[in-house]
C-alpha atoms as a PDB file:
ATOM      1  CA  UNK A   1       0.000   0.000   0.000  1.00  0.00           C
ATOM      2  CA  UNK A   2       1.086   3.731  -0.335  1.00  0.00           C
ATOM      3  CA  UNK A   3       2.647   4.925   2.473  1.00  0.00           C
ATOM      4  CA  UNK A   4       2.041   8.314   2.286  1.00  0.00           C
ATOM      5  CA  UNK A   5      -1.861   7.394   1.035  1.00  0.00           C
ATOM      6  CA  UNK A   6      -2.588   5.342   3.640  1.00  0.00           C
ATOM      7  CA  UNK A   7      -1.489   8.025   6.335  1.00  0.00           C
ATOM      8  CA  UNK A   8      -4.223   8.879   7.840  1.00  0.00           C
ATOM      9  CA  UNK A   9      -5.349  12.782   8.166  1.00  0.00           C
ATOM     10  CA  UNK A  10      -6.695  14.547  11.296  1.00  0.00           C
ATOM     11  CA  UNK A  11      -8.991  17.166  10.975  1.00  0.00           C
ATOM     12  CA  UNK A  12      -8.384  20.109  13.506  1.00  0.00           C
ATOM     13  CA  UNK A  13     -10.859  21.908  15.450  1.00  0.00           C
ATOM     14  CA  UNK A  14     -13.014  24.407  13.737  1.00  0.00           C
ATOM     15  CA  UNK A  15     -12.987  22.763  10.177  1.00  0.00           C
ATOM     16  CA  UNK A  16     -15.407  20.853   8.289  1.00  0.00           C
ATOM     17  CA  UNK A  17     -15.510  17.618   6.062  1.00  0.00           C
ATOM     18  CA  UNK A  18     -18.141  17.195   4.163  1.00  0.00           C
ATOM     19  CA  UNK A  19     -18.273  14.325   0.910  1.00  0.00           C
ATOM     20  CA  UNK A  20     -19.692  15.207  -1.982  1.00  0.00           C
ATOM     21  CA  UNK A  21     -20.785  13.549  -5.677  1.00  0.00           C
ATOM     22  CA  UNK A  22     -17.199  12.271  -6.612  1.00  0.00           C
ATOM     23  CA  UNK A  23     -15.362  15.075  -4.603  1.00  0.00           C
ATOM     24  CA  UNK A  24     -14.456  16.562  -1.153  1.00  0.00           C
ATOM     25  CA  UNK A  25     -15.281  19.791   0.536  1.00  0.00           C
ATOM     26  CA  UNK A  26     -13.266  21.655   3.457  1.00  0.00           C
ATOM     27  CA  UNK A  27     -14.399  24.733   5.022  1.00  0.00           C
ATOM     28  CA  UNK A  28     -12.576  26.676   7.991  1.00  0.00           C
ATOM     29  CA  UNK A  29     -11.634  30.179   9.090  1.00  0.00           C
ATOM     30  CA  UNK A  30      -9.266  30.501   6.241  1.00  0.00           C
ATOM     31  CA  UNK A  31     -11.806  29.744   3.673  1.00  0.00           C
ATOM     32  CA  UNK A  32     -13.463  27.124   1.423  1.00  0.00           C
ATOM     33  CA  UNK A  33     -11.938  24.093  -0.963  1.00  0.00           C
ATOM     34  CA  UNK A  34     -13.233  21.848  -3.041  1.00  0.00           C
ATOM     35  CA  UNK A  35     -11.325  19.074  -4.660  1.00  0.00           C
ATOM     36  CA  UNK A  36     -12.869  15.971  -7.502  1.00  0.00           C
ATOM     37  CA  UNK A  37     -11.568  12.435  -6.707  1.00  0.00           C
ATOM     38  CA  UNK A  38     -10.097  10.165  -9.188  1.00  0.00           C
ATOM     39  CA  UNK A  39     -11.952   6.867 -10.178  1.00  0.00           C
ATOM     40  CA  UNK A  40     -10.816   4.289  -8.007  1.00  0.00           C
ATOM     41  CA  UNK A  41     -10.113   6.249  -4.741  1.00  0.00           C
ATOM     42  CA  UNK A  42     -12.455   7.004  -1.914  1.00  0.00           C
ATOM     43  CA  UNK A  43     -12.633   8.924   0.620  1.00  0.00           C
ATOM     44  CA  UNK A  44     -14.313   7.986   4.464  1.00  0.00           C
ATOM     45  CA  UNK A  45     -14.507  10.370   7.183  1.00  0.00           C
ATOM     46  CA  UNK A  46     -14.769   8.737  10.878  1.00  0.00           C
ATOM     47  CA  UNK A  47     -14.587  11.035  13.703  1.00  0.00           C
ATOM     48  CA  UNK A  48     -11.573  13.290  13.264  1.00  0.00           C
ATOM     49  CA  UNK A  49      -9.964  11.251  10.727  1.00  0.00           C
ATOM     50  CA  UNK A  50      -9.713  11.514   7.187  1.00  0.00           C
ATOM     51  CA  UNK A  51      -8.711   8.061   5.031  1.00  0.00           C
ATOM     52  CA  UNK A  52      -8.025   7.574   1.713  1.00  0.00           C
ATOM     53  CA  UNK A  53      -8.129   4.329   0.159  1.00  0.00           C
ATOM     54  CA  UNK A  54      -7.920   2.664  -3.574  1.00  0.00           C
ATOM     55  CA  UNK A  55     -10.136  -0.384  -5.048  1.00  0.00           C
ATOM     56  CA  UNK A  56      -7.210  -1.492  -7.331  1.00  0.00           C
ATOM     57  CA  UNK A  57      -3.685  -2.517  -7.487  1.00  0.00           C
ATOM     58  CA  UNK A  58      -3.026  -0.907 -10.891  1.00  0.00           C
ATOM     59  CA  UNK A  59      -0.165   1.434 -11.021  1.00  0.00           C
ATOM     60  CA  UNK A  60      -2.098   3.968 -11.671  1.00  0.00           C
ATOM     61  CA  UNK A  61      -4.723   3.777  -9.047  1.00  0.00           C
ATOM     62  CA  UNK A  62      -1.294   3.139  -6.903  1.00  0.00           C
ATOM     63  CA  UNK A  63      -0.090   6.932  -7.855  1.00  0.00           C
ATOM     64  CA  UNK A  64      -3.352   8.414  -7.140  1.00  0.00           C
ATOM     65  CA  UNK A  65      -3.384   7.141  -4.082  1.00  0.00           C
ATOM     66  CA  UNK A  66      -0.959   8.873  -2.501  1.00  0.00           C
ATOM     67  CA  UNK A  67      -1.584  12.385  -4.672  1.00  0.00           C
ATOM     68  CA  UNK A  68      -5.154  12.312  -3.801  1.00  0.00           C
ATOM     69  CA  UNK A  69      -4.168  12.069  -0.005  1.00  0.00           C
ATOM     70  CA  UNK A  70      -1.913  14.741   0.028  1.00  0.00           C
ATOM     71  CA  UNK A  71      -4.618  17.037  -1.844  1.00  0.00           C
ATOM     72  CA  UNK A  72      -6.858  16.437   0.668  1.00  0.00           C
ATOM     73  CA  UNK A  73      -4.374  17.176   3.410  1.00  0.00           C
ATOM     74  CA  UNK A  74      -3.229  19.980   1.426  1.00  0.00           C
ATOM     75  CA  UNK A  75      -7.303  20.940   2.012  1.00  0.00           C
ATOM     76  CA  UNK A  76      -7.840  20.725   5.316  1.00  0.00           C
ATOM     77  CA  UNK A  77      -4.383  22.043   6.289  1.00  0.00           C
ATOM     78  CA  UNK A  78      -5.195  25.401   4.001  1.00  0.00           C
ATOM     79  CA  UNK A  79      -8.596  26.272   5.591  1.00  0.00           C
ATOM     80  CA  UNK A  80      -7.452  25.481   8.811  1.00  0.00           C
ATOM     81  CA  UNK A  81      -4.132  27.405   9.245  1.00  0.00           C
ATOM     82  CA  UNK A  82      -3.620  28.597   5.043  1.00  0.00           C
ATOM     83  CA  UNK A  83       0.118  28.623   3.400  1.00  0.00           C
ATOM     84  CA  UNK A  84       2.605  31.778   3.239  1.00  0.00           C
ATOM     85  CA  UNK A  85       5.454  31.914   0.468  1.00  0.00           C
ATOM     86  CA  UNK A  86       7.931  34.618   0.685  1.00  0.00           C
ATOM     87  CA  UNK A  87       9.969  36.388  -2.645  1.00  0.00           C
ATOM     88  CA  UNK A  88      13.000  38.360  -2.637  1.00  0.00           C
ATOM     89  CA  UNK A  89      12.996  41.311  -4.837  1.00  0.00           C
ATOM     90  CA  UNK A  90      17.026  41.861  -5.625  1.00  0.00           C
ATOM     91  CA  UNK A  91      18.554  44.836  -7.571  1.00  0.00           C
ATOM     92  CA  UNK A  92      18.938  48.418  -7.868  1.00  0.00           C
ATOM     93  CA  UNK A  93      15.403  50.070  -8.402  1.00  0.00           C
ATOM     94  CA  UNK A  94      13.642  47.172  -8.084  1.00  0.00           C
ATOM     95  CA  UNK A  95      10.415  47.472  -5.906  1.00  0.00           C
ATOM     96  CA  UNK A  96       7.057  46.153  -5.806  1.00  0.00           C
ATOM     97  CA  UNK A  97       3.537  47.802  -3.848  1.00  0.00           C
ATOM     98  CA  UNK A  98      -0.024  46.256  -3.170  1.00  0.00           C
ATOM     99  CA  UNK A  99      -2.889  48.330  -4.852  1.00  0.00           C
ATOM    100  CA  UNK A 100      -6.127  46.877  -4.288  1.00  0.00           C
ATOM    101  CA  UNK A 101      -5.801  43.237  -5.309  1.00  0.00           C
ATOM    102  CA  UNK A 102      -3.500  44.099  -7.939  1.00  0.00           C
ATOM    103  CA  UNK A 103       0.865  44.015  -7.281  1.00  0.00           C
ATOM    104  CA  UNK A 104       2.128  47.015  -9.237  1.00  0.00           C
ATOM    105  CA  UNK A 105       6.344  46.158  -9.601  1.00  0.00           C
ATOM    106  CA  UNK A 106       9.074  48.119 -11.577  1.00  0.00           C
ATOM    107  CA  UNK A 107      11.388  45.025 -12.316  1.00  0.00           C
ATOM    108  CA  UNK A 108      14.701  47.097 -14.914  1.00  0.00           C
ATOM    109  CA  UNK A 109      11.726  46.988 -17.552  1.00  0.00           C
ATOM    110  CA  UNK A 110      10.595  50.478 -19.680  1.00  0.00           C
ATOM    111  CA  UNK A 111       7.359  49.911 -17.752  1.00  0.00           C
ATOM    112  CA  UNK A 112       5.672  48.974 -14.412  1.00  0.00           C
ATOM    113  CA  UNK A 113       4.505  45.322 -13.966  1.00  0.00           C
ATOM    114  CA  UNK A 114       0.728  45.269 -13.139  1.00  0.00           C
ATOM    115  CA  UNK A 115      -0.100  42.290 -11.821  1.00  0.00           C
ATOM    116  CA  UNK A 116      -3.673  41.262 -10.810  1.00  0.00           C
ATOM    117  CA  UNK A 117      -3.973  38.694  -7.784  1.00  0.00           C
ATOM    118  CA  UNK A 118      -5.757  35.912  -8.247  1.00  0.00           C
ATOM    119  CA  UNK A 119      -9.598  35.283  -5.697  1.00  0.00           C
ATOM    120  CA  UNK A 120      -7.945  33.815  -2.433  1.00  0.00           C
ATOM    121  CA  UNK A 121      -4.859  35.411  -3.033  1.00  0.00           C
ATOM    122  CA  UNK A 122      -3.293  37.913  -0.857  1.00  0.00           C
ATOM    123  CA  UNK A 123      -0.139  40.065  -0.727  1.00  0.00           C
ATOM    124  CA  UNK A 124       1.619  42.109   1.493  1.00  0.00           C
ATOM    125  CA  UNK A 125       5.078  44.421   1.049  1.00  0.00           C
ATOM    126  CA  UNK A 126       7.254  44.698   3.436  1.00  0.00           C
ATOM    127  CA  UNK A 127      10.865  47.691   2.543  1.00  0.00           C
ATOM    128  CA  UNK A 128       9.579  47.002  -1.253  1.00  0.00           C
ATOM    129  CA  UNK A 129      11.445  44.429  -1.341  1.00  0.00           C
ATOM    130  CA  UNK A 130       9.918  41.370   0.184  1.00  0.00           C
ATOM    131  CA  UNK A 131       6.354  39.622  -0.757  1.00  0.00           C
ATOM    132  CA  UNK A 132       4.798  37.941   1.390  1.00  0.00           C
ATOM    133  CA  UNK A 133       1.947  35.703  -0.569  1.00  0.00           C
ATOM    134  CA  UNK A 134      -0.944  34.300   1.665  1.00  0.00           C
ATOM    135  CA  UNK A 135      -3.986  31.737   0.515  1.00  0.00           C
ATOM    136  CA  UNK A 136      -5.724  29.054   1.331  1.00  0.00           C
ATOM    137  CA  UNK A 137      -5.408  27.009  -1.670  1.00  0.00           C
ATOM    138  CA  UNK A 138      -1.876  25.660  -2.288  1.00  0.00           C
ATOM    139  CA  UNK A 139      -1.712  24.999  -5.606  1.00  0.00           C
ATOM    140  CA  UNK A 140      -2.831  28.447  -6.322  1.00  0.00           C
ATOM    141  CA  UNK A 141      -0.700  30.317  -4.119  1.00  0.00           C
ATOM    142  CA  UNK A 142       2.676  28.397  -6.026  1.00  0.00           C
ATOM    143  CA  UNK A 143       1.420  29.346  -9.475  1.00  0.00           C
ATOM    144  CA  UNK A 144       0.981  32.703  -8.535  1.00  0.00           C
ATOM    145  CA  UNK A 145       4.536  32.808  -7.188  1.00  0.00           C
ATOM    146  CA  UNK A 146       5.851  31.297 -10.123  1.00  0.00           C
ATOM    147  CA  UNK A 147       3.873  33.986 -12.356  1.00  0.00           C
ATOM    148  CA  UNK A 148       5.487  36.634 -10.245  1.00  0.00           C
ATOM    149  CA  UNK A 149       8.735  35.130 -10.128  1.00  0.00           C
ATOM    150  CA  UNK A 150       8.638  34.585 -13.524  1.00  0.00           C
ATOM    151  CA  UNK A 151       8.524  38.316 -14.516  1.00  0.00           C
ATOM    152  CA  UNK A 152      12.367  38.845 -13.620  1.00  0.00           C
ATOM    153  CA  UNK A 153      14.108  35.216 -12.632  1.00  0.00           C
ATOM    154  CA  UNK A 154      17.473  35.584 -10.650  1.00  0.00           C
ATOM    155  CA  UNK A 155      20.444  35.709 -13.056  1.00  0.00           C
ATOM    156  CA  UNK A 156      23.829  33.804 -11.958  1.00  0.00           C
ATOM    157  CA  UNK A 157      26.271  36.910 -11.694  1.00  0.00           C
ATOM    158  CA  UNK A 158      25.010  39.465  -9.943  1.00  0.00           C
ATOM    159  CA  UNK A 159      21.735  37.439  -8.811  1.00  0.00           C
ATOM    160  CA  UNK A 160      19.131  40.462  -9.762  1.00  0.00           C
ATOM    161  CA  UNK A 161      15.462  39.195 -10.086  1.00  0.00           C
ATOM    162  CA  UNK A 162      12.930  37.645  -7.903  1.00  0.00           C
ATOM    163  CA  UNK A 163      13.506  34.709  -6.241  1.00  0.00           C
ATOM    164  CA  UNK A 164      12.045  32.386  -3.638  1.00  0.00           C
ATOM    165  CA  UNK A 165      12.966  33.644  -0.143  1.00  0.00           C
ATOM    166  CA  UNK A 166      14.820  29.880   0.216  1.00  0.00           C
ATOM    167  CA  UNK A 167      16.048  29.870  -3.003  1.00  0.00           C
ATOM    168  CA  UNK A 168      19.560  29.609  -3.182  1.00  0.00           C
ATOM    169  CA  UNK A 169      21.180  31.523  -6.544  1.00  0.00           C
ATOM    170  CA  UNK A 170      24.373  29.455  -7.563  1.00  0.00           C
ATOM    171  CA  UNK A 171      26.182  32.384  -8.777  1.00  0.00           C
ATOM    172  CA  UNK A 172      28.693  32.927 -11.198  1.00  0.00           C
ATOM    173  CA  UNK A 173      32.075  34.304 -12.085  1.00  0.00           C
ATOM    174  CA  UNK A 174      32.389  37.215 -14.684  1.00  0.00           C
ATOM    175  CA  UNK A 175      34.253  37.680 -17.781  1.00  0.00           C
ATOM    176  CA  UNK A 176      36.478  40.336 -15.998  1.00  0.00           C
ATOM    177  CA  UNK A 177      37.465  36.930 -13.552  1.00  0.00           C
ATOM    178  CA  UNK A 178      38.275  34.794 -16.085  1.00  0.00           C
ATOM    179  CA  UNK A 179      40.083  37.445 -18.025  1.00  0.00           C
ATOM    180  CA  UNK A 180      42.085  38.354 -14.942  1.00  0.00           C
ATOM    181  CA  UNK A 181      43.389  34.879 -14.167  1.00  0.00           C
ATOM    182  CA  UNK A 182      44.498  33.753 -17.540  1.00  0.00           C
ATOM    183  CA  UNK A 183      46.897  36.817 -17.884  1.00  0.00           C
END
């Protein structure tokens, strides 16, 4: 059997689990998620506890397992206590500030970056520098810092861009370095 599917999942105080046609609904302080099962996996909720299970021993039904588990957890964890991911903003004159629910940024282009946020998606600046993302819904919240990350990735040798606040930029040496040592 999968061993992360056939973990089981608590639910916390304050949220709840509800089964639907050929899905799964969460609701908590943070919000409300909805997620369709595969064919093949289903879903019981007993108490406080959440299990998945799988009818066949395909190796597909096998994968599913375990990604429909982690979806669900990825649910009730979100509405209960939501998910935070941090970017770096790195280089000279490069800035971003909320407006609304849209994240105006000025990135070494000829013109501002307008970016609207996506429903459930919320942002915060702290010294124009650093984005804090917030949401409920995890897959969301990574595409969203992808987009934005996406509008100016680090480069290796000066590391300039936006990057993921664990992201580590392997950096690189110049042509000036190389020039200098071969002399």
């Amino acid at each position: 059997m999968s061993r992360i599917g056939r973990l089981p999942i608590s639910i916390p105080a304050g949220v709840k689990v509800a089964l639907e046609d050929h899905g799964v609904r969460a609701e908590g302080p943070k919000g409300k998620l909805r997620t369709e099962l595969p064919r093949g996996i289903q879903v019981a909720v007993a108490a406080n506890i959440i299990n998945v299970t799988r009818e066949a021993e395909d190796r597909k039904s096998k994968a599913l397992h375990g990604l429909t588990r982690k979806l669900v957890a990825n649910m009730v964890e979100g509405v209960s206590r939501g998910f935070t991911r941090v970017l770096d903003i790195n280089g000279v004159g490069y800035r971003a500030e909320v407006k609304g629910t849209e994240l105006h940024m000025t990135l070494g282009y000829s013109h501002p970056i307008v970016f609207p946020l996506p429903a459930g998606v919320t942002a915060s600046v702290e010294r124009q520098i650093i984005i804090t993302l917030t949401s409920a819904d995890r897959r969301v919240l990574g595409e969203t810092a992808a987009a934005i990350r996406g509008f100016r990735p680090p480069e290796p040798y000066k590391g300039k861009g936006v990057k993921y606040r664990e992201e580590v930029i392997k950096r690189k040496a110049g042509k000036a370095v190389g020039a200098a040592s071969s002399g």
